[in-house]
N, C-alpha and C. Protein backbone atom coordinates (compact mmCIF):
# COMPACT_ATOMS: atom_id res chain seq x y z
N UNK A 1 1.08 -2.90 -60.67
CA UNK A 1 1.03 -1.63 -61.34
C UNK A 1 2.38 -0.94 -61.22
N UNK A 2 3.12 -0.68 -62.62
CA UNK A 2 3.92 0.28 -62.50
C UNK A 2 3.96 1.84 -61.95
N UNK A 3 4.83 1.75 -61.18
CA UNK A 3 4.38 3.28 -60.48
C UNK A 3 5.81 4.19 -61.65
N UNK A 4 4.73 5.59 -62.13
CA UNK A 4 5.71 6.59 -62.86
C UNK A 4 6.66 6.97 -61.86
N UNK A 5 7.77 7.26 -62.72
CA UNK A 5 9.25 7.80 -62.13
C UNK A 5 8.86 8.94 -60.74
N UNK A 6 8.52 9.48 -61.57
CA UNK A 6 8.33 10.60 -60.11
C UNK A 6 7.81 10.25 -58.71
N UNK A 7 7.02 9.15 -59.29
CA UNK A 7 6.22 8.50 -57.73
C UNK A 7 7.19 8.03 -56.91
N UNK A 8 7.79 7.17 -57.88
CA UNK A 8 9.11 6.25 -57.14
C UNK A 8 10.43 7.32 -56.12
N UNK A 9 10.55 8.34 -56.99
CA UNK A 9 11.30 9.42 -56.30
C UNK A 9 10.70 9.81 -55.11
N UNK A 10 9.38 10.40 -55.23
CA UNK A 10 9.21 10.72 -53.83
C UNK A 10 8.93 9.48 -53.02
N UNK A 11 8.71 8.38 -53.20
CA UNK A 11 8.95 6.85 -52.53
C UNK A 11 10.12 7.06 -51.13
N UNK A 12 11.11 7.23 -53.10
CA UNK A 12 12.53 7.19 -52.02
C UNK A 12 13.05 8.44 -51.19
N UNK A 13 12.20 8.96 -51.35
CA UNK A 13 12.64 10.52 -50.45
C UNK A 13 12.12 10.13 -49.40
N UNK A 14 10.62 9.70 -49.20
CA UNK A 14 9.84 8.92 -47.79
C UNK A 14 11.37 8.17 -47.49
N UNK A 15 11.30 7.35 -47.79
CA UNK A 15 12.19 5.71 -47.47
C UNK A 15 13.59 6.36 -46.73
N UNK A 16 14.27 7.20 -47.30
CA UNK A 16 15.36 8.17 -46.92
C UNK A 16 15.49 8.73 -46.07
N UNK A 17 14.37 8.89 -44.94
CA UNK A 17 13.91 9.59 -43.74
C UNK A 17 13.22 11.24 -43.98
N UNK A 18 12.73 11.25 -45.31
CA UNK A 18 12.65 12.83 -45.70
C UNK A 18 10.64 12.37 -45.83
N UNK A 19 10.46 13.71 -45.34
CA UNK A 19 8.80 13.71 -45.58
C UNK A 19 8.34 14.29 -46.93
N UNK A 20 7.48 13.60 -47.90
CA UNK A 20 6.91 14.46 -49.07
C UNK A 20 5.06 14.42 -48.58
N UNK A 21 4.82 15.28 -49.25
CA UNK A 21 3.10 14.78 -48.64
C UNK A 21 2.36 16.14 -49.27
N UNK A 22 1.78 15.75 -50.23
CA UNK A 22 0.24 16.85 -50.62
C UNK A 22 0.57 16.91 -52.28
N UNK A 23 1.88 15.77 -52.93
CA UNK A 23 1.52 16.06 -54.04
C UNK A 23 1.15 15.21 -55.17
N UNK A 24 0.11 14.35 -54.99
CA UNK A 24 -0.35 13.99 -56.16
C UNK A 24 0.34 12.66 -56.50
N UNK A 25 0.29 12.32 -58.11
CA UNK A 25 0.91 11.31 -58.57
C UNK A 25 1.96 11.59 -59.45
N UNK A 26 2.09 13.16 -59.39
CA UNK A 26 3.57 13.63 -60.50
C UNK A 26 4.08 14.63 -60.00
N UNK A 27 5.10 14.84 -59.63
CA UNK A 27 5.73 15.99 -58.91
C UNK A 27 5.58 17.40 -59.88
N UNK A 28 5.39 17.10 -60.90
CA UNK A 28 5.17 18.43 -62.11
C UNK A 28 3.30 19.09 -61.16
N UNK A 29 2.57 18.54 -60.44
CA UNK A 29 1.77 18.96 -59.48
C UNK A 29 2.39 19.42 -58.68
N UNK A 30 3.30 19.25 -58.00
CA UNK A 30 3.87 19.58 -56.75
C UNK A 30 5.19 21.08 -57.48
N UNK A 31 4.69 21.92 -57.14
CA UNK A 31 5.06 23.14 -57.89
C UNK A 31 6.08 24.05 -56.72
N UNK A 32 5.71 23.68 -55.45
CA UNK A 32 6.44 24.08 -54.42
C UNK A 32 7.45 23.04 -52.92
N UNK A 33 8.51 23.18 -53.18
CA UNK A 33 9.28 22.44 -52.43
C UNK A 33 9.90 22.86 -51.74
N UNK A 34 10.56 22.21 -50.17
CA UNK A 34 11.42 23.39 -49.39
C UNK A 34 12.49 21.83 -49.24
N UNK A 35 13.58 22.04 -49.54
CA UNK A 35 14.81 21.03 -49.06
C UNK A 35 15.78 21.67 -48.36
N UNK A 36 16.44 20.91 -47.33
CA UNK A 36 16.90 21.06 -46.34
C UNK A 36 18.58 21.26 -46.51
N UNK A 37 19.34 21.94 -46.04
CA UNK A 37 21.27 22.38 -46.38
C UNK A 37 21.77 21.81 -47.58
N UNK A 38 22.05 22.60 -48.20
CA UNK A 38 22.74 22.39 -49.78
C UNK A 38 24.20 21.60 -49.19
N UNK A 39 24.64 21.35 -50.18
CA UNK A 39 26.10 21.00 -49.53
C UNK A 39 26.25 19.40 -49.39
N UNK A 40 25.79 18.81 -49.29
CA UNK A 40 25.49 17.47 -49.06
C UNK A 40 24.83 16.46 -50.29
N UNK A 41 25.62 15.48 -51.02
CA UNK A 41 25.49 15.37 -52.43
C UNK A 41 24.09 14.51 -52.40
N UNK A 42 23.47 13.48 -51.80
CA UNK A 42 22.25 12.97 -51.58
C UNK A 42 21.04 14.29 -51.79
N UNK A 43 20.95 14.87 -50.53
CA UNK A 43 20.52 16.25 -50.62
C UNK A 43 20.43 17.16 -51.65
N UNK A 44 21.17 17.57 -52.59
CA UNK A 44 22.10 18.25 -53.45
C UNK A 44 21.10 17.57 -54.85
N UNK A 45 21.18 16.39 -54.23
CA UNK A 45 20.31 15.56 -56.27
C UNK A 45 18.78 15.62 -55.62
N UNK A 46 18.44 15.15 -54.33
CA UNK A 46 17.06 15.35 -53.88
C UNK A 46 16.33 16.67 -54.95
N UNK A 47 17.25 17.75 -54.92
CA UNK A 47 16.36 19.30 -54.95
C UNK A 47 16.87 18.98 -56.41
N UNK A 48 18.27 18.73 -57.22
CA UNK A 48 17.73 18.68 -58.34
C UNK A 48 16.51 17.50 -59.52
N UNK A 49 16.60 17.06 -59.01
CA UNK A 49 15.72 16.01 -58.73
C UNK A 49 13.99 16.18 -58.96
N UNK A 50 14.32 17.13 -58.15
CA UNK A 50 12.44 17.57 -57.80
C UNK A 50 12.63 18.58 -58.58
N UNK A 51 13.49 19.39 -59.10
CA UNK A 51 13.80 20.41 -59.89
C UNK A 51 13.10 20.11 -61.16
N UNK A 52 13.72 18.87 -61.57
CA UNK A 52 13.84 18.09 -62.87
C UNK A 52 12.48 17.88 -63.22
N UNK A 53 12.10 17.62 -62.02
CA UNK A 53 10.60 17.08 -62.46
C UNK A 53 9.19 18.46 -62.57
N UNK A 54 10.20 19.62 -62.80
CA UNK A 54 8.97 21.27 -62.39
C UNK A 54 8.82 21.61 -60.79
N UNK A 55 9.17 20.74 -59.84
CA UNK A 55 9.05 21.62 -58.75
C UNK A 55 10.00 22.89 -58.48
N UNK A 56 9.35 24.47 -57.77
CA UNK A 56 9.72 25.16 -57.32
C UNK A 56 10.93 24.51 -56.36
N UNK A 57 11.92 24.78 -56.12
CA UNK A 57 13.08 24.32 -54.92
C UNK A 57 13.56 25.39 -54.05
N UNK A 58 13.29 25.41 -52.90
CA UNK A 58 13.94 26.32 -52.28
C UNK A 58 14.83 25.68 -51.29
N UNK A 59 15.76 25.97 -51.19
CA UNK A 59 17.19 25.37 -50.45
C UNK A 59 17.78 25.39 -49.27
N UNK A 60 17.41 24.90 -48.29
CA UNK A 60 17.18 25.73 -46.68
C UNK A 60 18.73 25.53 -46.62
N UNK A 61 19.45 26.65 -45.30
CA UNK A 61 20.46 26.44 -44.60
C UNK A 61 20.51 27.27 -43.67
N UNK A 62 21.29 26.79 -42.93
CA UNK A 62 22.22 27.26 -41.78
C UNK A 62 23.45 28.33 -41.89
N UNK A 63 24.35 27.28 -42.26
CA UNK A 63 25.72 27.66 -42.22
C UNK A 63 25.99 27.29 -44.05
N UNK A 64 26.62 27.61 -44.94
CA UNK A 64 26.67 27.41 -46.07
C UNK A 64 25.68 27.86 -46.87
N UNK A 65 25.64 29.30 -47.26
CA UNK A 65 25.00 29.97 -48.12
C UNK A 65 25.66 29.79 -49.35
N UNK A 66 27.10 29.48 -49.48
CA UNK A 66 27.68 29.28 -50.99
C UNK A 66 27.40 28.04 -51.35
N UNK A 67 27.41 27.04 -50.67
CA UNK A 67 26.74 25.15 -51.28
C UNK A 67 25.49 25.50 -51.28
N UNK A 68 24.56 26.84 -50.68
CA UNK A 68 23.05 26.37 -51.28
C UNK A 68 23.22 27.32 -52.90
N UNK A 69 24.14 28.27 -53.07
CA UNK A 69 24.03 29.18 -53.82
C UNK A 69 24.78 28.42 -54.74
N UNK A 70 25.54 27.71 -55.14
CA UNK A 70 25.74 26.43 -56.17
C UNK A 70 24.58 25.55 -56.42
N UNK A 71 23.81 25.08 -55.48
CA UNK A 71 22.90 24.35 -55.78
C UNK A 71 21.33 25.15 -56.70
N UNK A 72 21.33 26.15 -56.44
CA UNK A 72 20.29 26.59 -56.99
C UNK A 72 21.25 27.18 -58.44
N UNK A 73 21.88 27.91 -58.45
CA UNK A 73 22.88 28.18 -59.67
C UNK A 73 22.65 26.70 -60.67
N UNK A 74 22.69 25.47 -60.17
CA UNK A 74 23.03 24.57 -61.31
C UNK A 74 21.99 24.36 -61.77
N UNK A 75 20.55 24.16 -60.56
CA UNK A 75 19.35 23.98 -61.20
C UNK A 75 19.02 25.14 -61.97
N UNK A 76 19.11 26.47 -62.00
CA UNK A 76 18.38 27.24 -63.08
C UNK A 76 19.17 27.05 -64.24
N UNK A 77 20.43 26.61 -64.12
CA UNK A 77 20.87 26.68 -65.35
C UNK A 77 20.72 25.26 -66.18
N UNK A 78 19.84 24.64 -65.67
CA UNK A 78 18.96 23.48 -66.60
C UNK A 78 17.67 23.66 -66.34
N UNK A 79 17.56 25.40 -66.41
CA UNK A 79 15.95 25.68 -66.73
C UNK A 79 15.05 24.85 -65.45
N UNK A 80 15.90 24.99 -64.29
CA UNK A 80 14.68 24.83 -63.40
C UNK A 80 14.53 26.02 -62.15
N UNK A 81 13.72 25.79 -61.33
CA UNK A 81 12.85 27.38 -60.26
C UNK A 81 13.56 26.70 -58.86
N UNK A 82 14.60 27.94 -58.69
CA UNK A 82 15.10 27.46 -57.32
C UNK A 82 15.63 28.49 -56.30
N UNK A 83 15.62 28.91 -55.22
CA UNK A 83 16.22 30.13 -54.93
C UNK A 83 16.74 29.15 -52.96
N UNK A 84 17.61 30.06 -52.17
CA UNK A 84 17.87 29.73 -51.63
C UNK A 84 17.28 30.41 -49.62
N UNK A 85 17.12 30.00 -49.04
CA UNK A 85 16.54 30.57 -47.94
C UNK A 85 17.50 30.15 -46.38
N UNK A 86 17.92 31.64 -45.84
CA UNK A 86 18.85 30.69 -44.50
C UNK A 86 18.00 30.95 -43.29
N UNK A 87 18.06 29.64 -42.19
CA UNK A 87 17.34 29.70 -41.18
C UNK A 87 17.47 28.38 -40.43
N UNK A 88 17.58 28.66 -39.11
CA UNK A 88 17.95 27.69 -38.16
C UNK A 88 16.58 27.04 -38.10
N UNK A 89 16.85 25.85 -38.46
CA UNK A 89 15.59 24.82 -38.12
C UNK A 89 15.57 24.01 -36.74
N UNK A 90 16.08 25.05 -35.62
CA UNK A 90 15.53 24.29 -34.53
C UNK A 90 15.40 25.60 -33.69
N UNK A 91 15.02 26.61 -34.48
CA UNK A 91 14.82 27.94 -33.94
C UNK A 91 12.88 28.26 -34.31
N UNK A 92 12.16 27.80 -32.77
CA UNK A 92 11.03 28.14 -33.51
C UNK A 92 10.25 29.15 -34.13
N UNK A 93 11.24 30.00 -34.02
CA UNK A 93 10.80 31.82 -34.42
C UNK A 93 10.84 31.74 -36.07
N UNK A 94 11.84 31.62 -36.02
CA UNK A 94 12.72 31.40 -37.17
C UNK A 94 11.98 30.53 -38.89
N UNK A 95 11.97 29.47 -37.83
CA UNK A 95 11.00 28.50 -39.06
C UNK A 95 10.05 28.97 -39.23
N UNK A 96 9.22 29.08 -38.21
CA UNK A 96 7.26 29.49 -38.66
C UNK A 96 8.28 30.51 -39.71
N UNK A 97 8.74 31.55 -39.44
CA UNK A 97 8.66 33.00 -40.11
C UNK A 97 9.40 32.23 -41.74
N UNK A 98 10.39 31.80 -41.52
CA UNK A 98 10.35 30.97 -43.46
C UNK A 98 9.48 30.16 -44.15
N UNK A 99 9.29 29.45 -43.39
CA UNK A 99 7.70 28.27 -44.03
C UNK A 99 6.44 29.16 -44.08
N UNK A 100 6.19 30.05 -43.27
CA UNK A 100 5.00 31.32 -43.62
C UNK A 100 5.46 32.34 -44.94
N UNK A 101 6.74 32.63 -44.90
CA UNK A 101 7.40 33.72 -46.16
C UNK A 101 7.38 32.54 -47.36
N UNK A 102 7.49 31.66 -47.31
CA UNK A 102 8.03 30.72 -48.70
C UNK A 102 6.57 30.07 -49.10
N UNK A 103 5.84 29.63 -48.26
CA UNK A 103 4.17 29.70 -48.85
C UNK A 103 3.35 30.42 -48.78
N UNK A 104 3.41 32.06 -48.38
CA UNK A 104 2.99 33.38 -49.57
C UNK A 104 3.34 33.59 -50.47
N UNK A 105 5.07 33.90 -50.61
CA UNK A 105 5.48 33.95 -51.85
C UNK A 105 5.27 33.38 -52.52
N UNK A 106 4.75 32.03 -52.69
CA UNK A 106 4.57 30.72 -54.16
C UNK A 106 3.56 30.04 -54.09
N UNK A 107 2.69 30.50 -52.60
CA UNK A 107 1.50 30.57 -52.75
C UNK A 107 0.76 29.23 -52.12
N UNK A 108 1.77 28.18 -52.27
CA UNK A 108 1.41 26.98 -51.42
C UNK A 108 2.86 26.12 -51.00
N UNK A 109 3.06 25.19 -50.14
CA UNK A 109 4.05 24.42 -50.31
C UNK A 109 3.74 22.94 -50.18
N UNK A 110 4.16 22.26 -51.47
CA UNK A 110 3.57 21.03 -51.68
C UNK A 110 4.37 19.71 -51.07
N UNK A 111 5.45 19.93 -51.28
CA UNK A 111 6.49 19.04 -50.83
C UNK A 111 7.85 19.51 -49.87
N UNK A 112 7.71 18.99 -48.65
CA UNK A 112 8.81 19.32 -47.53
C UNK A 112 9.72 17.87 -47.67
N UNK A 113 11.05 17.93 -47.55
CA UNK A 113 11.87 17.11 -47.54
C UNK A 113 13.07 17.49 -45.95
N UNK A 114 12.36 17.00 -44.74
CA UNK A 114 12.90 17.66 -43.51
C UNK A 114 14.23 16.55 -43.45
N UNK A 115 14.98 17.25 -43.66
CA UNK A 115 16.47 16.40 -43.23
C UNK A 115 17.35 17.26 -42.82
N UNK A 116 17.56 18.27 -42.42
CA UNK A 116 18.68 19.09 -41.78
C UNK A 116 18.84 17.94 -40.76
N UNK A 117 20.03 18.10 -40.40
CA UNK A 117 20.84 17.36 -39.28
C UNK A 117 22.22 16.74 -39.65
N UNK A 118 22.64 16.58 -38.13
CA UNK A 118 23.79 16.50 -38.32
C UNK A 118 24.55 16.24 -36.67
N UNK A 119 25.72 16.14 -36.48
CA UNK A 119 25.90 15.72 -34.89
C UNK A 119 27.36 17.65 -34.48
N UNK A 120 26.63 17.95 -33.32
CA UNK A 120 27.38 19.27 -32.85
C UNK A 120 28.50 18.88 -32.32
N UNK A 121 28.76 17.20 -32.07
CA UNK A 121 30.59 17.28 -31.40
C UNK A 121 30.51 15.97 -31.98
N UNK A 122 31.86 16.03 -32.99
CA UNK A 122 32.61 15.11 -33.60
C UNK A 122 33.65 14.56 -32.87
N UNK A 123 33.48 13.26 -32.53
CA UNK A 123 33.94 12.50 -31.67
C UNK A 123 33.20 11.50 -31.31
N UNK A 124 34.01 10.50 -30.46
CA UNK A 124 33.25 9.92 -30.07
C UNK A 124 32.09 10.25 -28.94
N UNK A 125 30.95 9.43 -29.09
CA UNK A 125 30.03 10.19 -27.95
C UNK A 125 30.20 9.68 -26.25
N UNK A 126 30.93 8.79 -25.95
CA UNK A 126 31.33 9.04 -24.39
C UNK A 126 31.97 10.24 -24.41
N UNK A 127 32.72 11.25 -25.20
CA UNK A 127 33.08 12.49 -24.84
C UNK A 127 32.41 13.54 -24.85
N UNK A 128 31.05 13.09 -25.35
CA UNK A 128 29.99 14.68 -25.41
C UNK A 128 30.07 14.91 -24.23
N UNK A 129 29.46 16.50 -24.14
CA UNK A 129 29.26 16.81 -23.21
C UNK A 129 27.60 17.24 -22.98
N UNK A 130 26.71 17.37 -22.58
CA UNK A 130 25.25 17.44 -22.51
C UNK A 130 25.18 18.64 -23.27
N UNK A 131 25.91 19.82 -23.44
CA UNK A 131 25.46 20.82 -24.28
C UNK A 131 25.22 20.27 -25.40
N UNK A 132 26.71 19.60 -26.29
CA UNK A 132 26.48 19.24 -27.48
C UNK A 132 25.53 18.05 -28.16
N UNK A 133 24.85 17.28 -26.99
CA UNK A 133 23.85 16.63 -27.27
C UNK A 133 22.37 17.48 -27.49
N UNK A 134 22.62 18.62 -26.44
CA UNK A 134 21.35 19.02 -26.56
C UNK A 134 21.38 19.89 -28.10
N UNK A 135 22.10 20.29 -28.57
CA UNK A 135 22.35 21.25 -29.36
C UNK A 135 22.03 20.03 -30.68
N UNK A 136 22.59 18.64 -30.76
CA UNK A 136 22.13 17.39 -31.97
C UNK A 136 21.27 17.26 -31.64
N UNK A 137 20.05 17.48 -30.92
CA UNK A 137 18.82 16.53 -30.71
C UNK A 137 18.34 18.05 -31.22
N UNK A 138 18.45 19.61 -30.51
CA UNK A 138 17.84 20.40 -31.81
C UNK A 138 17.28 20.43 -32.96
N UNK A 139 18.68 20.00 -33.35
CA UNK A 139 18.53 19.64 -35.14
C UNK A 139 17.80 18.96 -35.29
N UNK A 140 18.27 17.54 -35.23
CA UNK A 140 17.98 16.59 -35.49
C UNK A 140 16.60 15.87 -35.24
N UNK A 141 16.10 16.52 -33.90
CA UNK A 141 14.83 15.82 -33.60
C UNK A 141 13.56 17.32 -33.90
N UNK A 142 13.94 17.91 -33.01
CA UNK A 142 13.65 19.37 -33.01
C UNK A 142 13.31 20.02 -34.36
N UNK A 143 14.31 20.27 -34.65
CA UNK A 143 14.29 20.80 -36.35
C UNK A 143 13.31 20.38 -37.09
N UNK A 144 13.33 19.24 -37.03
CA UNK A 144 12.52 18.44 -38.03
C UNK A 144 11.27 18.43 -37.65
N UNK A 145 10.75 18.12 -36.47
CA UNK A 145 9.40 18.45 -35.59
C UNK A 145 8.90 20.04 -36.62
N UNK A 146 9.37 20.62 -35.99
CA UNK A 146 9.42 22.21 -36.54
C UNK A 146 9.01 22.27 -37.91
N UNK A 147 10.30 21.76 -38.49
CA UNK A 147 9.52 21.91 -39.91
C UNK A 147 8.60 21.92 -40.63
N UNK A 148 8.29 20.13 -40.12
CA UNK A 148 6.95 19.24 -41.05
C UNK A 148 6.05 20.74 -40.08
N UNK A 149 5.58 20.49 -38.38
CA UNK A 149 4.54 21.59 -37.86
C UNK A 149 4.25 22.85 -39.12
N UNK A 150 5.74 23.67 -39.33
CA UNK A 150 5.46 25.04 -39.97
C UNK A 150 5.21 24.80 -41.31
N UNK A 151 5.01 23.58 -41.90
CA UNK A 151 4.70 23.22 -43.25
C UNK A 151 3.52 22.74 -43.68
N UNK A 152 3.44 22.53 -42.79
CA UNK A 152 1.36 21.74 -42.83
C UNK A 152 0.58 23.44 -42.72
């Protein structure tokens, strides 16, 4: 059985290390989405992407409010629903309080794509120092825990 385009997309969003889950067999169901730091061109087509297909996009970040504020800028201006939201995803205050504000406002959230991350000391890692590990496993493990939790 051929699987429709959209299926295959969120396939590869699973396959990519990103979670989708509650929408159906066409993302044009899936009306609410939260994706993770603009700025990053994989990332960047993910949200237009899901854009393309009618999902709501909202654009998480950190640091770079102008790469999420390009990214939602390009999707409305091919007529798609996108706005941008900043918040540390390994802050557990923080998340509940956006994943609770972003599914009142739109009423549900159908599709999470948890990929924030990234490494806090560039270098090689015999030179970390335990802060900056603890501060990548945040993100990276943390964050993402967080997310999918404040999204279900």
């Amino acid at each position: 059985m051929t699987r429709p385009p959209t299926v295959a997309l969120l396939a590869l969003l699973a396959v990519a290390g990103s979670v989708a889950a509650g929408c159906g067999d066409d993302a044009r169901e899936a009306v609410r989405s939260v994706t993770a730091e603009a700025g990053r061109a994989l990332d960047d087509l993910r949200a237009e992407a899901l854009a393309a297909q009618g999902a709501h996009v909202v654009i998480t970040y950190v640091r770079g409010a102008d790469e999420a504020a390009k990214v939602v800028a390009a999707i409305q201006e091919k007529g798609g629903k996108a706005e941008a939201v900043g918040f540390d995803v390994a802050d557990m205050k923080a998340s509940e309080d956006a994943m609770s504000d972003v599914a009142k406002r739109l009423g549900r959230l159908d599709i999470l794509v948890a990929n924030a991350g990234g490494s806090m000391h560039m270098g090689a890692l015999a030179d970390a120092d335990a802060e900056a590990i603890r501060a990548t496993i945040d993100v990276n493990l943390t964050g993402t825990i967080l997310s999918v939790k404040h999204a279900i």
